[in-house]
Every structure is written in structure tokens, then in C-alpha cells.
N, C-alpha and C. Protein backbone atom coordinates (compact mmCIF):
# COMPACT_ATOMS: atom_id res chain seq x y z
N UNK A 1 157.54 -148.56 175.18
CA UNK A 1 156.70 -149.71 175.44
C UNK A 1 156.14 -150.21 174.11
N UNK A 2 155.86 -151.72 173.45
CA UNK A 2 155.67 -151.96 172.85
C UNK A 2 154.39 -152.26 172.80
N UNK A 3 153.67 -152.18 171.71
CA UNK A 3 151.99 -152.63 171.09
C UNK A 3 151.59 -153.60 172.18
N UNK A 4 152.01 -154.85 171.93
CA UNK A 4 151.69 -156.09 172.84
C UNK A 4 151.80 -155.95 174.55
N UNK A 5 153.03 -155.13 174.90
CA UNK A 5 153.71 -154.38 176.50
C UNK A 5 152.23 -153.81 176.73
N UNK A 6 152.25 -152.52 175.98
CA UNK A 6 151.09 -151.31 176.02
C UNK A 6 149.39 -152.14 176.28
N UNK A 7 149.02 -153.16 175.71
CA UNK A 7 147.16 -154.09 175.74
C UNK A 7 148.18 -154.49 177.46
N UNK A 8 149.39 -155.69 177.22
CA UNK A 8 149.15 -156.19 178.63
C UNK A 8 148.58 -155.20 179.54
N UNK A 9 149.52 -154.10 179.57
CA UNK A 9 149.52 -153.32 181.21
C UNK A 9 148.27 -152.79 181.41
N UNK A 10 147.54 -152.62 180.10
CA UNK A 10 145.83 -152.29 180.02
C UNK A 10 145.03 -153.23 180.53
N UNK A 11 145.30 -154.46 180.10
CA UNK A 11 144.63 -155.63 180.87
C UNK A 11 144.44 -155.71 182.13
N UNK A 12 146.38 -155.77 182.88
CA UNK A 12 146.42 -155.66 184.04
C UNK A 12 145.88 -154.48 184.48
N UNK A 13 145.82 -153.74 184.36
CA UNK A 13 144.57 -152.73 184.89
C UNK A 13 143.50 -152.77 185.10
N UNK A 14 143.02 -153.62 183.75
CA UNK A 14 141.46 -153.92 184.39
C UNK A 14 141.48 -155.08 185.08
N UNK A 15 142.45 -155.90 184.79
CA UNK A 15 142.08 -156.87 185.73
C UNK A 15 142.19 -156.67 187.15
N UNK A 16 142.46 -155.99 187.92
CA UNK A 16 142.82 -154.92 189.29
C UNK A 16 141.16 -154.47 189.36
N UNK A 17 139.96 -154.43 188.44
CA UNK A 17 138.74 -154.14 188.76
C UNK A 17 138.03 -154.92 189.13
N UNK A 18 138.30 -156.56 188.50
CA UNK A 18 137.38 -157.74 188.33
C UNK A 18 136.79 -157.86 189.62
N UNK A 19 135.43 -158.58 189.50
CA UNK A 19 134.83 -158.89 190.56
C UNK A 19 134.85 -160.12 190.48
N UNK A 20 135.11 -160.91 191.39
CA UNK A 20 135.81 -162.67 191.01
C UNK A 20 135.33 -163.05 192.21
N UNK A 21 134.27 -162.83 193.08
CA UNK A 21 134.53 -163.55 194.58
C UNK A 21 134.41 -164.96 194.28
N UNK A 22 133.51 -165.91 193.38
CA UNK A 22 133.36 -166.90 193.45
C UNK A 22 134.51 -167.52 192.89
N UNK A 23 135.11 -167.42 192.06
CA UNK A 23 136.16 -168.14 191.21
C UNK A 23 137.74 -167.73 192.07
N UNK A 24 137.19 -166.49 192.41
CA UNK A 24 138.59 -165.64 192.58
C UNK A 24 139.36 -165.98 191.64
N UNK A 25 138.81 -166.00 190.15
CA UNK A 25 139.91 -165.98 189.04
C UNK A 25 139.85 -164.61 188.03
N UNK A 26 140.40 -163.77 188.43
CA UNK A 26 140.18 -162.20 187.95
C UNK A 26 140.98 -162.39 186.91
N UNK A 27 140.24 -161.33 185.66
CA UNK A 27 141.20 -161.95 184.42
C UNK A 27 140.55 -160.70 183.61
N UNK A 28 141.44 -159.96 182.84
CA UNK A 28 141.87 -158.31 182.56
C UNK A 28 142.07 -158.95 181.15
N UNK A 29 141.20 -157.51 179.98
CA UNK A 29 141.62 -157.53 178.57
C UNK A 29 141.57 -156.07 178.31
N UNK A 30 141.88 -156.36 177.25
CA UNK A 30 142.05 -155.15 176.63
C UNK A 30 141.93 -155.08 174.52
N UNK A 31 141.09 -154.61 174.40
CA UNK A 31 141.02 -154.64 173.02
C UNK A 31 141.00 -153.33 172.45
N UNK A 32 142.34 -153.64 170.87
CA UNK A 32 142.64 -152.51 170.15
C UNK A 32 142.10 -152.53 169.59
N UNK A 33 141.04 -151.18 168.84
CA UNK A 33 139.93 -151.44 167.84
C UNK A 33 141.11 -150.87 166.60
N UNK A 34 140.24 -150.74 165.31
CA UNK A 34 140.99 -150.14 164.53
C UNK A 34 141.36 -149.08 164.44
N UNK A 35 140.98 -148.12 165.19
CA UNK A 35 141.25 -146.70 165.47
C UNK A 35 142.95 -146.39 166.17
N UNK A 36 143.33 -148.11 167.02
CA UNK A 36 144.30 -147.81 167.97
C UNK A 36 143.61 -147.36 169.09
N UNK A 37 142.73 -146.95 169.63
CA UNK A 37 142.19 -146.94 170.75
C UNK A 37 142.32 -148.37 171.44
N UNK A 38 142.43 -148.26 173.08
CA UNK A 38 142.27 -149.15 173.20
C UNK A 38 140.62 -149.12 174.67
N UNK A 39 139.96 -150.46 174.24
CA UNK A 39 138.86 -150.70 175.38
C UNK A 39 139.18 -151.83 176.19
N UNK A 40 138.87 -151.40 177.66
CA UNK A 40 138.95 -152.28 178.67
C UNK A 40 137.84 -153.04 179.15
N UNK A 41 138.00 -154.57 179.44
CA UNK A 41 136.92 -155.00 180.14
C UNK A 41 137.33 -155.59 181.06
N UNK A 42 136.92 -156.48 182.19
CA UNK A 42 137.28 -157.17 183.19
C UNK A 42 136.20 -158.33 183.66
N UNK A 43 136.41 -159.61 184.06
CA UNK A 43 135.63 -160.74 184.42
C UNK A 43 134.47 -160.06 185.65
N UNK A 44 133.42 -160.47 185.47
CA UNK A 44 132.24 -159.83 186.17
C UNK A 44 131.37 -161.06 187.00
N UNK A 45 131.42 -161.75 187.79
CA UNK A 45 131.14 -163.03 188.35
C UNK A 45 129.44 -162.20 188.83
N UNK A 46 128.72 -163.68 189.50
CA UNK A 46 127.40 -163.63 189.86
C UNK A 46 126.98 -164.45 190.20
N UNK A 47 126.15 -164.38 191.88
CA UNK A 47 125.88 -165.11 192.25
C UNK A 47 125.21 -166.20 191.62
N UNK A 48 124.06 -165.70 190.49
CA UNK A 48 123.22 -166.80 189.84
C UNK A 48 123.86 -166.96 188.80
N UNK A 49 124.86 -168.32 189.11
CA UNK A 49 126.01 -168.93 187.64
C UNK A 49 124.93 -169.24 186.38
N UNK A 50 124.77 -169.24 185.49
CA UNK A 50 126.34 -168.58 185.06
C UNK A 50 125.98 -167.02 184.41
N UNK A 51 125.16 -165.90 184.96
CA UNK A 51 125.22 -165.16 184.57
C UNK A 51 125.89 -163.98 184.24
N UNK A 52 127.44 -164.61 185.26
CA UNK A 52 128.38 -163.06 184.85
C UNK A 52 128.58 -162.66 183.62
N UNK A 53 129.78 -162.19 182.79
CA UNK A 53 130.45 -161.81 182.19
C UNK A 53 132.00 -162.15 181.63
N UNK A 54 132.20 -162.38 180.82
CA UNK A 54 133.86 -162.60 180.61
C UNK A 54 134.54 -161.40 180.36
N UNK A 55 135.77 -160.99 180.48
CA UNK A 55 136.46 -159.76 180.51
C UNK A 55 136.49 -159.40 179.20
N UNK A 56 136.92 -160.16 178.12
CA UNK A 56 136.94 -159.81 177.09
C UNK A 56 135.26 -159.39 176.36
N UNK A 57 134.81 -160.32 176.60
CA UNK A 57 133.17 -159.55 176.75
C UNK A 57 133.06 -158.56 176.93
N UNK A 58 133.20 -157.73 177.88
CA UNK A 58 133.11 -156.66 178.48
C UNK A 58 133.68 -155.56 177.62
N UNK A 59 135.10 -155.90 177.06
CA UNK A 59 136.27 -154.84 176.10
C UNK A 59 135.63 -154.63 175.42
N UNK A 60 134.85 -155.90 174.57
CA UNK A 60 134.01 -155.95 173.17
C UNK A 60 132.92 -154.79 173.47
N UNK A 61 132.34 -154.72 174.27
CA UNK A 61 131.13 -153.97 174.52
C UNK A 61 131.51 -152.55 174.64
N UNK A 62 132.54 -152.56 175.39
CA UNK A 62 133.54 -151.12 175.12
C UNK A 62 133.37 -150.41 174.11
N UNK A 63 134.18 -151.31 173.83
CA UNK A 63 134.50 -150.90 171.68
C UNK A 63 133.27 -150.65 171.34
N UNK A 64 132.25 -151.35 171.22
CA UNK A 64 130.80 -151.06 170.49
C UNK A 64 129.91 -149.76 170.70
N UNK A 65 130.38 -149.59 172.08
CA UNK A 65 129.75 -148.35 172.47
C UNK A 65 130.31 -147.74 172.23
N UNK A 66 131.46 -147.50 171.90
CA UNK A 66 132.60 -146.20 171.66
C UNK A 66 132.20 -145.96 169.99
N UNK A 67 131.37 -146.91 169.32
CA UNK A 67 131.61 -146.66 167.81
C UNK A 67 132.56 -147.59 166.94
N UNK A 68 133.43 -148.42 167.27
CA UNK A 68 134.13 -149.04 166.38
C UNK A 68 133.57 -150.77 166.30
N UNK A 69 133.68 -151.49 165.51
CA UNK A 69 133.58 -152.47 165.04
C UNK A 69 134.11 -153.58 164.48
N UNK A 70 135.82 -153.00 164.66
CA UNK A 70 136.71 -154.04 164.31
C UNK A 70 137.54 -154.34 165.23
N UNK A 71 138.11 -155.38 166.10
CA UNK A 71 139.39 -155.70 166.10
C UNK A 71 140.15 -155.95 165.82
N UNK A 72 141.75 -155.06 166.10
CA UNK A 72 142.29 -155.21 165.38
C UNK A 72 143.70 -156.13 166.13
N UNK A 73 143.30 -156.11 167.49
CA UNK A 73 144.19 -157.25 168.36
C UNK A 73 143.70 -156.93 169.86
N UNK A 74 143.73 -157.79 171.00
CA UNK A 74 143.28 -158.15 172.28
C UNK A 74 144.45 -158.63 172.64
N UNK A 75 144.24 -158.38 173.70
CA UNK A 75 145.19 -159.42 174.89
C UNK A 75 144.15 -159.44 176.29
N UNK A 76 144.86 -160.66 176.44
CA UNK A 76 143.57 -161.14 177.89
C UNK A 76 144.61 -161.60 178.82
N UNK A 77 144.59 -161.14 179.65
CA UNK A 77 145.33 -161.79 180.98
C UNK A 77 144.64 -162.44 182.37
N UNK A 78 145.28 -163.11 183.54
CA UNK A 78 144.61 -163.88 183.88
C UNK A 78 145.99 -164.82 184.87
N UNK A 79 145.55 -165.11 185.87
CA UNK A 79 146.57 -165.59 187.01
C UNK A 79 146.73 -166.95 187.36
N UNK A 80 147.34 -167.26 186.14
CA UNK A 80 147.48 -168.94 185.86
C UNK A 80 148.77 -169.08 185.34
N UNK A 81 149.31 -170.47 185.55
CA UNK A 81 150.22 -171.11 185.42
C UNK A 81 150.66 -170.76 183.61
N UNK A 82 149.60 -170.85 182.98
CA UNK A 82 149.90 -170.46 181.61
C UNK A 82 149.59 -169.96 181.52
N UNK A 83 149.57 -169.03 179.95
CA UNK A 83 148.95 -167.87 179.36
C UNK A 83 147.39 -168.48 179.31
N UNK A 84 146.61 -167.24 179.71
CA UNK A 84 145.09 -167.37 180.10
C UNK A 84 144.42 -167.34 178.30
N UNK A 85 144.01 -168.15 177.55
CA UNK A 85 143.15 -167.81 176.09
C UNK A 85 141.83 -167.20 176.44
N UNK A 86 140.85 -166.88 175.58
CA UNK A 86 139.51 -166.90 175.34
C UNK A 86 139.12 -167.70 175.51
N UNK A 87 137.67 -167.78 176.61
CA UNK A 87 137.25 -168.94 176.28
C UNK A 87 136.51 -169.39 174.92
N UNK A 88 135.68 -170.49 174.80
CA UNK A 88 134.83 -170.91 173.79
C UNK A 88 133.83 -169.13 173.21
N UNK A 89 132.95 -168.97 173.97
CA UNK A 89 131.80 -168.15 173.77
C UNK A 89 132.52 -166.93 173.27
N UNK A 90 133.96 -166.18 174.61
CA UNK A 90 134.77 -165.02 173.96
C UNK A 90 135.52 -165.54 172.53
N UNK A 91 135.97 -166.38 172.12
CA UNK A 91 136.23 -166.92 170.31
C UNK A 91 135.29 -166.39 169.79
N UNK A 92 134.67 -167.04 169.90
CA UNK A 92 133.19 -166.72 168.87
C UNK A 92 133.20 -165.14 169.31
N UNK A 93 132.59 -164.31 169.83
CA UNK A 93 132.51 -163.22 169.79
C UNK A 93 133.43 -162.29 169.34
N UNK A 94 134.70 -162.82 170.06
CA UNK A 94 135.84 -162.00 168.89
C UNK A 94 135.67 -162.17 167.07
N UNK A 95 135.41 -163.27 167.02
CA UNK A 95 135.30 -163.91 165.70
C UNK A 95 134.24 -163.09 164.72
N UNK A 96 133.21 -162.54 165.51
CA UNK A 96 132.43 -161.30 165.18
C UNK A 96 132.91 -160.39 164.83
N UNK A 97 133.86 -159.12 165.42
CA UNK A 97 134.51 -158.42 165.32
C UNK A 97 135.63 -158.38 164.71
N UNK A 98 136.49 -159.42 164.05
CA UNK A 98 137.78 -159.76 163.75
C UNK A 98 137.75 -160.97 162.90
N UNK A 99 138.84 -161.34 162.35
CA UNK A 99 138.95 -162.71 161.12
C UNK A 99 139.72 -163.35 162.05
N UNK A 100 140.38 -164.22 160.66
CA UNK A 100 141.14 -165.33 161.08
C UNK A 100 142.50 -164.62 161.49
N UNK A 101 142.73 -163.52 160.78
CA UNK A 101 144.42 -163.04 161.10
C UNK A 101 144.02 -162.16 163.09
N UNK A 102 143.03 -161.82 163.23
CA UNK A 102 143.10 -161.34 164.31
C UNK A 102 144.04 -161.68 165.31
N UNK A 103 145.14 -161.15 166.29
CA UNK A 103 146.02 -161.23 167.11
C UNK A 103 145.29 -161.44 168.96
N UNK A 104 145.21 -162.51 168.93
CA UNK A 104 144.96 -162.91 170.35
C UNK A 104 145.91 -162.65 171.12
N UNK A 105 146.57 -162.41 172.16
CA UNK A 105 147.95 -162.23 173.24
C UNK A 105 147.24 -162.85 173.98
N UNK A 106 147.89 -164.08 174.71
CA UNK A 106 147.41 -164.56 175.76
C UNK A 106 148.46 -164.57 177.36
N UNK A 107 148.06 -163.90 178.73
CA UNK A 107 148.91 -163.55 178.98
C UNK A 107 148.67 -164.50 180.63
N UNK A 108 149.59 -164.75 181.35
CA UNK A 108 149.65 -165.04 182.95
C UNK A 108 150.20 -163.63 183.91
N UNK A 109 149.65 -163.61 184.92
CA UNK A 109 150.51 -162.83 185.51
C UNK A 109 151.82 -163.01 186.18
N UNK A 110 152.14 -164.24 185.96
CA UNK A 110 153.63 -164.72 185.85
C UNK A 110 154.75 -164.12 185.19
N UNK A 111 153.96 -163.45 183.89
CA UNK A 111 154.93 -163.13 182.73
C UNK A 111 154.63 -163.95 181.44
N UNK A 112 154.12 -164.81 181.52
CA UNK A 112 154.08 -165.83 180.63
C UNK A 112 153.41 -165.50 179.46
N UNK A 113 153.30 -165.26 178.07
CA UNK A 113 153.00 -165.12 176.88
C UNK A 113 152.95 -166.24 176.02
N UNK A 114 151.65 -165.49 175.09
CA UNK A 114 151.91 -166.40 173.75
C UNK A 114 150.82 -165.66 172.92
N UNK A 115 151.36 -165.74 171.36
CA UNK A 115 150.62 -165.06 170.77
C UNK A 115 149.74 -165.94 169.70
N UNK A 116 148.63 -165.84 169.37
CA UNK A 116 147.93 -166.69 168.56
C UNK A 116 147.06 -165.92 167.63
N UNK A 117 146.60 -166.30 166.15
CA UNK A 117 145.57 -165.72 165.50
C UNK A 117 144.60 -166.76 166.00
N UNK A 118 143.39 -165.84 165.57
CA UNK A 118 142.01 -166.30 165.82
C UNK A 118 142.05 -167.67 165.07
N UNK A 119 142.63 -167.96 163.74
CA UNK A 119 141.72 -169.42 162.89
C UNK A 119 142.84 -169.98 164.06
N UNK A 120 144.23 -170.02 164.80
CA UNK A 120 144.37 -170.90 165.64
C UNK A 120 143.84 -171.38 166.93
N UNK A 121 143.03 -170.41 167.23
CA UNK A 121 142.28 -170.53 168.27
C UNK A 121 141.15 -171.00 168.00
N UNK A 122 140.58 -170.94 166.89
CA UNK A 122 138.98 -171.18 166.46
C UNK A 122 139.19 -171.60 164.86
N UNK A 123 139.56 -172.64 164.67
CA UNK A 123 139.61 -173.09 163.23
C UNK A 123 138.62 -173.26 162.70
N UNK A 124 138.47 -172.99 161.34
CA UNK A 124 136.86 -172.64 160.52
C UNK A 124 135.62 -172.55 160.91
N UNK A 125 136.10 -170.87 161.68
CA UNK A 125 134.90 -170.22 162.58
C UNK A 125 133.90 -169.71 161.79
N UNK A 126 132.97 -170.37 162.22
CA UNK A 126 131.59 -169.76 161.66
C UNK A 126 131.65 -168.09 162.10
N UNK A 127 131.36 -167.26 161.23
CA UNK A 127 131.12 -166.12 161.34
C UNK A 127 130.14 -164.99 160.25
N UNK A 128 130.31 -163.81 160.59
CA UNK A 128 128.91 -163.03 160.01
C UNK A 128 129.21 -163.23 158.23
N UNK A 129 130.22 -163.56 158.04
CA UNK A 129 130.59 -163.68 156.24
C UNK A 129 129.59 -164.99 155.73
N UNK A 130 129.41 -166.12 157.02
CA UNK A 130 128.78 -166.81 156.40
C UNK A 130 126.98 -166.70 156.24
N UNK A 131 126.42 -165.74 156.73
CA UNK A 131 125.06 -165.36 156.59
C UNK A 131 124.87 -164.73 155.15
N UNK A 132 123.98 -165.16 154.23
CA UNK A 132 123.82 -164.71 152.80
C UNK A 132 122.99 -163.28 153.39
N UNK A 133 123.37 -162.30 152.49
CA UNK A 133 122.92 -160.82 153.09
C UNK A 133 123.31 -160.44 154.20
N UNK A 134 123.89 -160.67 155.37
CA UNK A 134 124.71 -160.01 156.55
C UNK A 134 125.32 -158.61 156.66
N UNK A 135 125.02 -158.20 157.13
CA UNK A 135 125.56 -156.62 156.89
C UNK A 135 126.79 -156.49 157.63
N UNK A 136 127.88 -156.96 157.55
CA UNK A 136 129.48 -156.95 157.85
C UNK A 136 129.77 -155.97 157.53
């Protein structure tokens, strides 16, 4: 199984947890920190919008609690016609954890792929490099 094979089927795993009643749009990630570990998160819905969670949110928080601080690639999946991206807010947060080369996988449960770095997804992302003194 390959790197990119190995995050999907992690995704799809968590995405098999999501709690989606309102959207019923369940949508599974998975993020490789630099260790090669990988953390799972899954979409977390709520009655009082918009307080859920995004899945990749969730991975991120993974990772943080586990101790690591970098990403070093994600994949997010998600049961749409195309490959599912990050939204706006998950960019930026990856964008925390990861640069411009970071490896997004964006996946459908169709099959459908595509792979993107972060500056294509988020072109001249503000991030922690730009705070004078930031502890990166």
C-alpha cells in the first residue's frame, strides 16, 4: 500500500465515525506528522451551527496532543462528486502546522483524487513566520 493509499484508508476510517446528522456530509482525515505517525479526525456537527468541528481539525488536535507539531502531509476525504479540499478555516490551520510545500490529498469516496500543496490551496498564507518573535 502506498503513503497516499495508507492516509486515504485512515481517513475512510474515520470518516465511518463522523457525526453528520445535520449535513449528513461525513468527511474523514488523516494527518502524517513528522514522525510518520499517523492522527485521525472526523467532521463533528452541532446542533448550535456553527459550533461543530471539521475533520481535519480534529487530526490537527490529534497530532498536538500526541506531541508533534509538524505536518508533514493530510488527506481528507469526503462523499462528493469531487475530491473533498480543506475548507477556508482547515487552510489556515494546516498552514500553522505545515508550509507552502505541505501535501494536501484531496479525496471522494468515488475514488476520485487530487493532490495539491498548501501555497496552491492557500496562496501567500499568512502564517506564524510572519509574527516578529513567534516561536515556530
Amino acid at each position: 500500500m502506498s503513503g497516499i493509499d495508507e492516509l486515504f484508508a485512515a481517513a475512510a476510517q474515520a470518516r465511518r465515525q463522523a457525526y453528520a446528522p445535520y449535513s449528513r456530509f461525513a468527511v474523514g482525515a488523516a494527518v502524517r506528522g513528522e514522525s510518520g505517525r499517523l492522527y485521525l479526525g472526523c467532521n463533528v456537527e452541532n446542533a448550535a451551527y456553527p459550533s461543530g468541528s471539521c475533520a481535519e481539525q480534529n487530526a490537527i488536535g490529534a497530532m498536538i496532543v500526541a506531541g508533534e507539531r509538524r505536518i508533514a502531509e493530510i488527506a481528507v476525504l469526503g462523499d462528493a462528486p469531487a475530491p473533498v479540499t480543506p475548507c477556508g478555516a482547515c487552510r489556515q490551520r494546516i498552514r500553522e502546522f505545515g508550509d507552502a510545500a505541505t501535501k494536501i490529498h484531496a479525496g471522494a469516496v468515488s475514488g476520485a483524487r487530487r493532490s495539491f500543496t498548501l501555497d496552491e490551496l492557500l496562496p501567500e498564507a499568512f502564517g506564524p513566520d510572519a509574527l516578529p518573535g513567534a516561536n515556530t
